[in-house]
N, C-alpha and C. Protein backbone atom coordinates (compact mmCIF):
# COMPACT_ATOMS: atom_id res chain seq x y z
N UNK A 1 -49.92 38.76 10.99
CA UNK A 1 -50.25 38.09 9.75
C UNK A 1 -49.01 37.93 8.86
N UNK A 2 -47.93 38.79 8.81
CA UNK A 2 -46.84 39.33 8.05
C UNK A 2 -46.04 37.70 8.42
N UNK A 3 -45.76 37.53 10.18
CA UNK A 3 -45.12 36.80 10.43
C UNK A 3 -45.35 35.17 10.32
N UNK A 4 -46.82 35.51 10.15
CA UNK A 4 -47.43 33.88 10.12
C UNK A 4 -47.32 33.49 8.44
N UNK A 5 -47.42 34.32 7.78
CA UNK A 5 -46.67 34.24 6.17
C UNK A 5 -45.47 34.03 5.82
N UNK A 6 -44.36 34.30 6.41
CA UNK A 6 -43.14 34.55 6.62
C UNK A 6 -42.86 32.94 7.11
N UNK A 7 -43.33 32.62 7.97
CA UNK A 7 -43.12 31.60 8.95
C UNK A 7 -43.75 30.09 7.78
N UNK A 8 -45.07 30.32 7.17
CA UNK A 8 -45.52 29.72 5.83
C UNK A 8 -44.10 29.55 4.83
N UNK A 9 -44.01 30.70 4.27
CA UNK A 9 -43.23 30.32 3.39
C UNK A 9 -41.63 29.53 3.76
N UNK A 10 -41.17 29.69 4.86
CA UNK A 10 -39.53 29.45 5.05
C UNK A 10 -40.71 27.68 5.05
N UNK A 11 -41.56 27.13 5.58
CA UNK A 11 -41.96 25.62 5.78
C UNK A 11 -41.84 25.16 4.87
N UNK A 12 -42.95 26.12 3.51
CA UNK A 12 -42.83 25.47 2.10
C UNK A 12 -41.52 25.30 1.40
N UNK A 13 -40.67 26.35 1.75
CA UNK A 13 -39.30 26.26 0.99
C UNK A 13 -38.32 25.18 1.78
N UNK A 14 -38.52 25.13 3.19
CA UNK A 14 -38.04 23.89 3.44
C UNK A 14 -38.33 22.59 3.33
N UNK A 15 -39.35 22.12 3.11
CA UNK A 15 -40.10 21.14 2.74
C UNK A 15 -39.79 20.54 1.43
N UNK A 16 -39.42 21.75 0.62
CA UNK A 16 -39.40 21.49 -0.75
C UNK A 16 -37.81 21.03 -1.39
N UNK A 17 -36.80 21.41 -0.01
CA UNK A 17 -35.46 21.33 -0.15
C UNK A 17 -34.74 19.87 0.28
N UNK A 18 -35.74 19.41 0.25
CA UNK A 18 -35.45 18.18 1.18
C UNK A 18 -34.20 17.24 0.16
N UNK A 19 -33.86 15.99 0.27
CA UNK A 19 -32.97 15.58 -0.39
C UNK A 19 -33.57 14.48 -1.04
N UNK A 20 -33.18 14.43 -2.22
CA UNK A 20 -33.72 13.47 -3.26
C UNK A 20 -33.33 12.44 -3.74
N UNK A 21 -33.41 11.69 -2.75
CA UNK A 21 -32.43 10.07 -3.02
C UNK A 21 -33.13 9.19 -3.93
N UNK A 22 -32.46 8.55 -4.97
CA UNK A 22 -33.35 7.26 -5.92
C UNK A 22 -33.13 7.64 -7.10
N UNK A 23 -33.50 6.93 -7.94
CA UNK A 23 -33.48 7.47 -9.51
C UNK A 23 -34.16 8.96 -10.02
N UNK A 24 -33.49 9.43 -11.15
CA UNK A 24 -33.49 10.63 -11.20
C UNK A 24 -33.49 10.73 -12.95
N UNK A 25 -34.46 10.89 -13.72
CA UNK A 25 -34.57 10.50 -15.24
C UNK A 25 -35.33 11.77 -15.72
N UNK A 26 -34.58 12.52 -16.77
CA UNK A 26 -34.88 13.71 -17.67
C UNK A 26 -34.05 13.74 -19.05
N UNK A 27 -34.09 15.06 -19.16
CA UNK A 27 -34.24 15.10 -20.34
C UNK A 27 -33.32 16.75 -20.73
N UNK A 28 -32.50 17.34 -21.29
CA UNK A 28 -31.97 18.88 -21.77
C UNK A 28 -31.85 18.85 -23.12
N UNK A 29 -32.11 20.25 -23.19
CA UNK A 29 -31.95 20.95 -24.98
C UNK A 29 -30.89 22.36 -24.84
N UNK A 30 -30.09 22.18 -25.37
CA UNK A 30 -28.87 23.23 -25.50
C UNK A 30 -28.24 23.58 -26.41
N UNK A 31 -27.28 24.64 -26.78
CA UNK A 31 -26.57 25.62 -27.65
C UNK A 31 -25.10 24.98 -27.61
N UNK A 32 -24.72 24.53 -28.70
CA UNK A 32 -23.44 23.77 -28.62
C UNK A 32 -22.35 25.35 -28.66
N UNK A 33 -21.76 25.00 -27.72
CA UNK A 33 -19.93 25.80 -27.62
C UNK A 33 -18.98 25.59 -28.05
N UNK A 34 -17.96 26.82 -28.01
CA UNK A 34 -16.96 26.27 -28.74
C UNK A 34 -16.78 25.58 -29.72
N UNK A 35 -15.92 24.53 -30.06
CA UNK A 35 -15.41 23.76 -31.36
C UNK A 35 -16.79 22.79 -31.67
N UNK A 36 -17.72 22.45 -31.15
CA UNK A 36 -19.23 22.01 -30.88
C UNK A 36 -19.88 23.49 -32.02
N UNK A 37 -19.37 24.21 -31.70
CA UNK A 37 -20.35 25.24 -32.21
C UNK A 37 -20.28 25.56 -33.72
N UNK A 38 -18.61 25.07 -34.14
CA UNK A 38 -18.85 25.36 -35.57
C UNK A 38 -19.03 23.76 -36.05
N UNK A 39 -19.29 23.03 -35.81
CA UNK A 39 -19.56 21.80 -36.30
C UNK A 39 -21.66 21.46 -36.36
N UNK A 40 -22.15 21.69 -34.98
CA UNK A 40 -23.25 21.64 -34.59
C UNK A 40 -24.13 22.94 -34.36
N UNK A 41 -25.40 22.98 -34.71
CA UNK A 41 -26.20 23.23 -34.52
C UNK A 41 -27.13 23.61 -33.31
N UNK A 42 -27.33 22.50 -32.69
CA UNK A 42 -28.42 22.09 -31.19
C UNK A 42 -27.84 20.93 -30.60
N UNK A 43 -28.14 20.99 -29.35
CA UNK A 43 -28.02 19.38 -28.87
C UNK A 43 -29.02 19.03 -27.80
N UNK A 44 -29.49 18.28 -28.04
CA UNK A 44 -30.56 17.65 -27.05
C UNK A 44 -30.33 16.24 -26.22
N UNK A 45 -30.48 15.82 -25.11
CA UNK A 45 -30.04 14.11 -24.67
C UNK A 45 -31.09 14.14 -23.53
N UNK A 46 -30.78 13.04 -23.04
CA UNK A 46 -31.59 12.52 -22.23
C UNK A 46 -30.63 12.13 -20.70
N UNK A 47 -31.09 12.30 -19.90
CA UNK A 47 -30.40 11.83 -18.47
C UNK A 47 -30.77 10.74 -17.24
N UNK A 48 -29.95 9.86 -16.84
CA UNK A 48 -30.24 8.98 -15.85
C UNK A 48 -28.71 8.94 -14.85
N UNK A 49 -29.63 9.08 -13.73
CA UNK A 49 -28.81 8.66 -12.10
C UNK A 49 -29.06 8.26 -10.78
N UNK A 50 -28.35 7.28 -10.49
CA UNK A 50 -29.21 7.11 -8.93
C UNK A 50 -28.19 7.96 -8.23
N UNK A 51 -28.50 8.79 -7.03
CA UNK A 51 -28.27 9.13 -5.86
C UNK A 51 -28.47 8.76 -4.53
N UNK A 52 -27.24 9.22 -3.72
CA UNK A 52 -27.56 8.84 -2.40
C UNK A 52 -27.59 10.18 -1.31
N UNK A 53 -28.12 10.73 -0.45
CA UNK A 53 -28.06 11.51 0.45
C UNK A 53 -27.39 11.02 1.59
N UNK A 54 -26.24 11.80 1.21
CA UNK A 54 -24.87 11.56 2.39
C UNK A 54 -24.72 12.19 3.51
N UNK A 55 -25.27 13.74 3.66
CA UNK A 55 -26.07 14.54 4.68
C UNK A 55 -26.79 14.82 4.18
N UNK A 56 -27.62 16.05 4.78
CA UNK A 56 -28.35 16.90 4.36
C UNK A 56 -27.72 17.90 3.82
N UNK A 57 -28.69 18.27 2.50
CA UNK A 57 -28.83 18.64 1.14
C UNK A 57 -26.96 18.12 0.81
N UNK A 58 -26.82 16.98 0.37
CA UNK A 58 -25.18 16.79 0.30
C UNK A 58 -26.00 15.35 -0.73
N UNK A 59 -26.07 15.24 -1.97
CA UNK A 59 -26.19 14.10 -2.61
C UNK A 59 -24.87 13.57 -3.41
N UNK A 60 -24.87 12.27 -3.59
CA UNK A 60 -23.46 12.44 -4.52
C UNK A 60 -24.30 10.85 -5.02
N UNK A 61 -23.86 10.41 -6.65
CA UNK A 61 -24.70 9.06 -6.79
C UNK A 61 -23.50 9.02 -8.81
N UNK A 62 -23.92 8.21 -9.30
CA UNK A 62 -23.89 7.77 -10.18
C UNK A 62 -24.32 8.04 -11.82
N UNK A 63 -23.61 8.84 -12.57
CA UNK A 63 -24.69 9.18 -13.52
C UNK A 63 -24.87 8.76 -14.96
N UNK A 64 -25.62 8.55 -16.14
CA UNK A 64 -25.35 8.73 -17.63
C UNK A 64 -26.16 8.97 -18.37
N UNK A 65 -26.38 8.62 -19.43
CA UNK A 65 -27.35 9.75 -20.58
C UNK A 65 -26.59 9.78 -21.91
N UNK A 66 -27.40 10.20 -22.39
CA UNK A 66 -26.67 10.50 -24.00
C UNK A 66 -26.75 11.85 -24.15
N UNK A 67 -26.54 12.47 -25.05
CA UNK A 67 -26.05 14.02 -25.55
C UNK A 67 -26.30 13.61 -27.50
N UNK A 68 -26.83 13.99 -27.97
CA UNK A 68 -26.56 13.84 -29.64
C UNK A 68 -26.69 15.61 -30.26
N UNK A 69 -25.37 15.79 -30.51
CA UNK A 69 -25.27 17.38 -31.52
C UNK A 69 -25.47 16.75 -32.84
N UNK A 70 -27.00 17.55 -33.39
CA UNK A 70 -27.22 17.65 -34.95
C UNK A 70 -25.94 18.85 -35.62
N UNK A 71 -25.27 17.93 -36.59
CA UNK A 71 -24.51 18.70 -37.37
C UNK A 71 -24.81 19.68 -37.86
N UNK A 72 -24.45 20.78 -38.47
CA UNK A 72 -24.62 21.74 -39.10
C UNK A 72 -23.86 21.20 -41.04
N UNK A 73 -24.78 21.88 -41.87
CA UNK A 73 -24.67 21.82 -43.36
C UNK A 73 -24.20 20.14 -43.66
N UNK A 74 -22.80 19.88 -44.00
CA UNK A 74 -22.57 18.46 -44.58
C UNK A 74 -21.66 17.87 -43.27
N UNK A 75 -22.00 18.42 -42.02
CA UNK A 75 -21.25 17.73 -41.21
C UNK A 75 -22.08 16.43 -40.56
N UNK A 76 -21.73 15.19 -40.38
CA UNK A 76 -22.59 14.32 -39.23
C UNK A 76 -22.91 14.58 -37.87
N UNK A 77 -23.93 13.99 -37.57
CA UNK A 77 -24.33 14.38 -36.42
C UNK A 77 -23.33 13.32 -35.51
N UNK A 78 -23.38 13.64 -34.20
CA UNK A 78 -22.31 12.97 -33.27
C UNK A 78 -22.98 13.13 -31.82
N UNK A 79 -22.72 11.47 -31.30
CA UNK A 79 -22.97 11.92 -29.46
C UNK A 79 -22.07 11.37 -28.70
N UNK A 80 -22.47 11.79 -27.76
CA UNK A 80 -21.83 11.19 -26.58
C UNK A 80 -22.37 10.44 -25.21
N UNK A 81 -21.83 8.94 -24.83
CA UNK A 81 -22.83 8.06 -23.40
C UNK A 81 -21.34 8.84 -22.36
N UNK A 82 -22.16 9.87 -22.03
CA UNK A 82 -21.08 10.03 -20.39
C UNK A 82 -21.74 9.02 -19.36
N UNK A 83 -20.46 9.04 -18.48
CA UNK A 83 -20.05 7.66 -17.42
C UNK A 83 -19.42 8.60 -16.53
N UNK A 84 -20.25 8.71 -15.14
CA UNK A 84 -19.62 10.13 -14.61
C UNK A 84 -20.21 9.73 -13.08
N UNK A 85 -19.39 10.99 -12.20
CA UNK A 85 -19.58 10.15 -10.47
C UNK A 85 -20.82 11.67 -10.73
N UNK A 86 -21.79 11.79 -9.82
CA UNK A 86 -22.59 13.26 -9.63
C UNK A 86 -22.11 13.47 -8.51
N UNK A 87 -22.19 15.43 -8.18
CA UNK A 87 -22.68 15.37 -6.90
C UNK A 87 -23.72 16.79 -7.00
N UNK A 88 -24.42 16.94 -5.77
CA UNK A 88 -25.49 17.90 -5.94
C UNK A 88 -25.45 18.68 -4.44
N UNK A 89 -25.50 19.68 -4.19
CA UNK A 89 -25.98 20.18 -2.81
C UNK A 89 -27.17 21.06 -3.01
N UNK A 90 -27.65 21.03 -2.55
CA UNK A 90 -29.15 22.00 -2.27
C UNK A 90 -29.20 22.88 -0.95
N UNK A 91 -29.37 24.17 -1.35
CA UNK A 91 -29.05 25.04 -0.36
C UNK A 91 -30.54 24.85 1.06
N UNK A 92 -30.16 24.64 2.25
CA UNK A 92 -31.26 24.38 3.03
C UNK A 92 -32.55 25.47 3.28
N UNK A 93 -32.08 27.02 2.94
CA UNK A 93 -33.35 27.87 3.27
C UNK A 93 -33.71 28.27 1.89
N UNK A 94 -33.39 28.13 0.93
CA UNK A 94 -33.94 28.28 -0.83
C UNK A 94 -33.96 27.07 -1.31
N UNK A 95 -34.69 26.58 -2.23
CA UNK A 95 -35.13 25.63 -3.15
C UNK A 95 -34.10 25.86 -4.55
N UNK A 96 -32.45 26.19 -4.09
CA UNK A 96 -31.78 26.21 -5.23
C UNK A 96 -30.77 25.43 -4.94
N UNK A 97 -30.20 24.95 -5.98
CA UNK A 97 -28.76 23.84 -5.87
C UNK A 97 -27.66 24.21 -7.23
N UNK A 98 -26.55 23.50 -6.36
CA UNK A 98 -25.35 23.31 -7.69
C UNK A 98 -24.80 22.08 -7.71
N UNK A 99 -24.79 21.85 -8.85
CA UNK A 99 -24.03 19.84 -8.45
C UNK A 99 -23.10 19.56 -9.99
N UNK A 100 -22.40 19.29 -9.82
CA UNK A 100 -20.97 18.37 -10.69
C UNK A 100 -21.38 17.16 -11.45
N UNK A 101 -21.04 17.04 -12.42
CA UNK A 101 -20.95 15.23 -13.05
C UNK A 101 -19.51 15.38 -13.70
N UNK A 102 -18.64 14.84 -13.01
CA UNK A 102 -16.70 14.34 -13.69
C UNK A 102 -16.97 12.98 -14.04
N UNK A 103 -16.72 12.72 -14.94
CA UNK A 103 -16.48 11.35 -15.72
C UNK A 103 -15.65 11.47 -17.15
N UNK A 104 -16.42 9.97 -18.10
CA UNK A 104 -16.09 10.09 -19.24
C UNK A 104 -16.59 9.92 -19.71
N UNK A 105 -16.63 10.20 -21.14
CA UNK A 105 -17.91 10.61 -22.33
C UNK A 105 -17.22 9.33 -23.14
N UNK A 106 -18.10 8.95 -23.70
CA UNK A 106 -17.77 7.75 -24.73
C UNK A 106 -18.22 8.21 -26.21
N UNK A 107 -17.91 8.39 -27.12
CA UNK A 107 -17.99 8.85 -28.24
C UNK A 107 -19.11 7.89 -28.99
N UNK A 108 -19.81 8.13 -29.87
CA UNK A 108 -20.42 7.11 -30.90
C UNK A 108 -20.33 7.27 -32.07
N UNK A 109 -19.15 8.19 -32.89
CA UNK A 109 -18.43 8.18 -33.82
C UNK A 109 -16.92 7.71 -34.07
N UNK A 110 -16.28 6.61 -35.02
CA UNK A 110 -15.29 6.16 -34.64
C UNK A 110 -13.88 7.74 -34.94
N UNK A 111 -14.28 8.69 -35.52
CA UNK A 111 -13.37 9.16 -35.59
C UNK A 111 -13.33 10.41 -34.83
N UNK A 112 -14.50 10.65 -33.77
CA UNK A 112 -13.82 11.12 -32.50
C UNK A 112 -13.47 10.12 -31.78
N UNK A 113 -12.94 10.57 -30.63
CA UNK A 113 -12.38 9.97 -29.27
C UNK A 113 -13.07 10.30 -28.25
N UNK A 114 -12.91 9.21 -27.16
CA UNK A 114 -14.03 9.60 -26.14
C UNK A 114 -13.03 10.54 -25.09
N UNK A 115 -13.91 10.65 -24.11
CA UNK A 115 -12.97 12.14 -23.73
C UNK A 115 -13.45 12.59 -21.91
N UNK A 116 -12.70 13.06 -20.87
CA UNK A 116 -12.78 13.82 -20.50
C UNK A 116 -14.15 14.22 -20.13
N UNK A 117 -15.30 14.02 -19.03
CA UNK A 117 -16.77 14.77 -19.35
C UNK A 117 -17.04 15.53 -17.84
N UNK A 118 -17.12 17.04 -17.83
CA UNK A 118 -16.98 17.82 -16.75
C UNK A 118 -18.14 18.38 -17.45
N UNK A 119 -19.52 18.87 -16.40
CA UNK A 119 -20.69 19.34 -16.40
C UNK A 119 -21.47 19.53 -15.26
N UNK A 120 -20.70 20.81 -14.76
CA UNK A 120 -21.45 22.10 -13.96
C UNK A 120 -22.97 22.27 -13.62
N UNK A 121 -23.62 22.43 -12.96
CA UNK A 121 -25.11 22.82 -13.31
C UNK A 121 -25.72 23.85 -12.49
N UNK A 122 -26.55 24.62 -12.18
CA UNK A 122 -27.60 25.30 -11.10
C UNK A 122 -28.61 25.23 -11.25
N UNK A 123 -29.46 25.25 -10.29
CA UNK A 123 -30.83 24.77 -10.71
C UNK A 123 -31.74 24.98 -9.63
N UNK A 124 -33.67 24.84 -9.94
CA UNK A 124 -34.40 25.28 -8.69
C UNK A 124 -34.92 23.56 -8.88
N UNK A 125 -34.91 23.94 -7.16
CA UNK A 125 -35.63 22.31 -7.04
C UNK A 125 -37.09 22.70 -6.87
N UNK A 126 -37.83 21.57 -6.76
CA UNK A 126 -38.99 21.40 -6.64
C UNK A 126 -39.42 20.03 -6.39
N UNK A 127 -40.68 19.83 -5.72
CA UNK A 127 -40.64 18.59 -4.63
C UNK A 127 -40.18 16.85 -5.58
N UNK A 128 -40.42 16.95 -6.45
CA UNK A 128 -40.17 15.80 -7.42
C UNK A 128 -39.65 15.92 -8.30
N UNK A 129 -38.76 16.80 -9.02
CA UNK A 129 -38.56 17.78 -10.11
C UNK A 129 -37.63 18.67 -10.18
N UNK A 130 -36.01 18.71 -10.68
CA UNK A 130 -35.38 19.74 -10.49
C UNK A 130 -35.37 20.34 -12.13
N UNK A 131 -35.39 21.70 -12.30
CA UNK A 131 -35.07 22.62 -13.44
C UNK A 131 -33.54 22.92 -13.63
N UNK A 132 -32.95 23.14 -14.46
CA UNK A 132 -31.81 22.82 -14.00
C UNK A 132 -30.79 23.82 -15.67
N UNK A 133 -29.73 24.60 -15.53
CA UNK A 133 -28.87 25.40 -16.35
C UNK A 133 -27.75 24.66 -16.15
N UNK A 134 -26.78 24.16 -17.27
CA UNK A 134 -25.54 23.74 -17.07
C UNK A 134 -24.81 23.85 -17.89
N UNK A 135 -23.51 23.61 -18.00
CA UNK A 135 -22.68 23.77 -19.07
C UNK A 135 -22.37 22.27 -18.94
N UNK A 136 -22.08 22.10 -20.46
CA UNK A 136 -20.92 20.43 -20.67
C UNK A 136 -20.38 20.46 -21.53
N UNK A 137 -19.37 20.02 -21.29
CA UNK A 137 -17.76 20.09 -21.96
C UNK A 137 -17.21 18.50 -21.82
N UNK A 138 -16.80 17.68 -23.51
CA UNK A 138 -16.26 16.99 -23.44
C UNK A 138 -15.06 17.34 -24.35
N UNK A 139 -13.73 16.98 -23.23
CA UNK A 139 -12.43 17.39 -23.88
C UNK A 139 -12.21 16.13 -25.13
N UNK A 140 -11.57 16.14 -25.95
CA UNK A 140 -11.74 14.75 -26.75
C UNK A 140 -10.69 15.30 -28.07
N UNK A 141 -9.99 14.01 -28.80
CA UNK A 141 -9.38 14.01 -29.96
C UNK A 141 -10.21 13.74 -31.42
N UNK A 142 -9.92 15.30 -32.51
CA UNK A 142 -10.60 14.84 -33.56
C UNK A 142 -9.81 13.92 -34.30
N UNK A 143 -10.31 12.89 -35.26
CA UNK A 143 -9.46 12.21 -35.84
C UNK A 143 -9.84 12.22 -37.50
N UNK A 144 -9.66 13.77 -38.12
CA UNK A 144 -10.09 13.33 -39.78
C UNK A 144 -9.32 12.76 -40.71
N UNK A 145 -10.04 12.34 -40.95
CA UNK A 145 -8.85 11.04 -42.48
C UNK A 145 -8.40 11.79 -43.39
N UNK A 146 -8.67 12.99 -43.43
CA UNK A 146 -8.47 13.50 -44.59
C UNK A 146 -6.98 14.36 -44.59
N UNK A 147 -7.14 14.96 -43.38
CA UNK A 147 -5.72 15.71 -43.24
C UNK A 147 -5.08 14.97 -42.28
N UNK A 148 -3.87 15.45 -42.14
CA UNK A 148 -2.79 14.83 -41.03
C UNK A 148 -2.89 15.34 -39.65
N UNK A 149 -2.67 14.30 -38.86
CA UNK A 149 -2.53 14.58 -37.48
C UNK A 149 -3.98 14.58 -36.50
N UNK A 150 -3.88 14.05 -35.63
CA UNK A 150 -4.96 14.74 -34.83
C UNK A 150 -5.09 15.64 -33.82
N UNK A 151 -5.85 16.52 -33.83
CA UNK A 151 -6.47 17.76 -33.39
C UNK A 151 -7.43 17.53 -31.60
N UNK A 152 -7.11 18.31 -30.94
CA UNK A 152 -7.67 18.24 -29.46
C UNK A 152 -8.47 18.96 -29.79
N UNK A 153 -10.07 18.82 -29.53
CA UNK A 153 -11.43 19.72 -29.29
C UNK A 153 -12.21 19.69 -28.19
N UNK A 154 -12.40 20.81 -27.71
CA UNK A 154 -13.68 20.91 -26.73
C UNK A 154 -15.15 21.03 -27.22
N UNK A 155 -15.52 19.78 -27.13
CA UNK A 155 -16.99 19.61 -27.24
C UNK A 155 -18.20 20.43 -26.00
N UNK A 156 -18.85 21.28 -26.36
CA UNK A 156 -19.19 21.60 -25.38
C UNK A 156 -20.40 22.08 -25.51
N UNK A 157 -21.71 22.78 -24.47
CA UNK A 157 -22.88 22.93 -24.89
C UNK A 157 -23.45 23.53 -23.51
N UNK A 158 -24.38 24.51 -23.72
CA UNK A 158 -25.02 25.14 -22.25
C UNK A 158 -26.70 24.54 -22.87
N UNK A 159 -26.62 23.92 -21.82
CA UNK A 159 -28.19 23.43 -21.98
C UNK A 159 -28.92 23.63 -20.68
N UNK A 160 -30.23 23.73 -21.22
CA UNK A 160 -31.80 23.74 -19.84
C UNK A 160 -32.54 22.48 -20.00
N UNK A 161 -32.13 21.93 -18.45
CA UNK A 161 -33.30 20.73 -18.54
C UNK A 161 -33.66 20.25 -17.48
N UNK A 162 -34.53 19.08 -17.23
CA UNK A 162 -35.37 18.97 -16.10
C UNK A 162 -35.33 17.53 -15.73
N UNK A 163 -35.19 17.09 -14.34
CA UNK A 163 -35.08 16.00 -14.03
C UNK A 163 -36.51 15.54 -13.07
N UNK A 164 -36.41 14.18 -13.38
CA UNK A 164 -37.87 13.99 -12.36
C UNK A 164 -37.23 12.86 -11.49
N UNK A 165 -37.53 12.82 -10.16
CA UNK A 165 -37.37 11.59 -9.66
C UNK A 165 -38.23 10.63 -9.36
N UNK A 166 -37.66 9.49 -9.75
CA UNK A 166 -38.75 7.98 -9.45
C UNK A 166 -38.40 7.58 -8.59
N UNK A 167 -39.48 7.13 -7.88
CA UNK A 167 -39.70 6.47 -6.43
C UNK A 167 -40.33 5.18 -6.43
């Protein structure tokens, strides 16, 4: 009985690991970092990407989304449209993965700069549905009018969020 359970579960967990090619649309809420952190508050965005399955569990596809950090006290709020390559692997006997987005973040304030957009992730899959922990970091130039010179900041933020795929 032990083994016929055993033998159950490795099916369901493989079944469930399968690779997830096509559009891929969610949503994260996260803790802004670093130089993000004394400016902002929270950040929440939204996510879109198509993928392709290049082997098994080996995805790599296309990605973007917005990011908007609510300011903290009299600061403005600020986002960012990253423009980024993905990639994802999913481990074949667990329902867990790690996958990359390198691109660039496009600013929607004129006096940042767009920047640099590197964002890490791990996450449990599930058959239509990944959960997902990541960090994102956009490297970028501040530009205030008020004092001289401009200043290099890491924009950055550990957020939890969840992707669904459409078929």
């Amino acid at each position: 009985m032990k083994k016929l359970l055993l033998m159950g579960a490795f099916a369901l967990l493989g079944g469930v690991a399968q690779a997830q090619e096509g559009f891929r649309l969610g949503g994260h809420i996260g803790a802004p970092l670093g130089d993000a952190a004394d400016a902002a508050s929270v950040t929440i965005g939204i996510d879109a990407a198509y993928m392709w399955n290049i082997t098994k569990g080996l995805d790599i596809g296309a990605t973007t989304g917005y990011s908007h950090f609510f300011g903290k006290d009299n600061v403005d709020d600020f986002g960012f449209i990253p423009i980024a390559a993905s990639g994802k692997y999913t481990f074949s006997k667990v329902p867990l993965f790690v996958g990359l987005d390198l691109g660039a973040a496009i600013s929607t304030r004129d006096y940042i700069n767009s920047g640099l957009y590197v964002a890490p992730r791990v996450g449990y899959q599930l058959k239509n549905t990944e959960l997902y922990l990541g960090f994102q970091n956009i490297g970028s130039k501040y530009k205030d009018p008020y004092w001289r010179g401009n200043d290099r900041f890491n924009f950055g933020a550990i957020n939890f969020g969840a992707n669904f795929f459409l078929r």
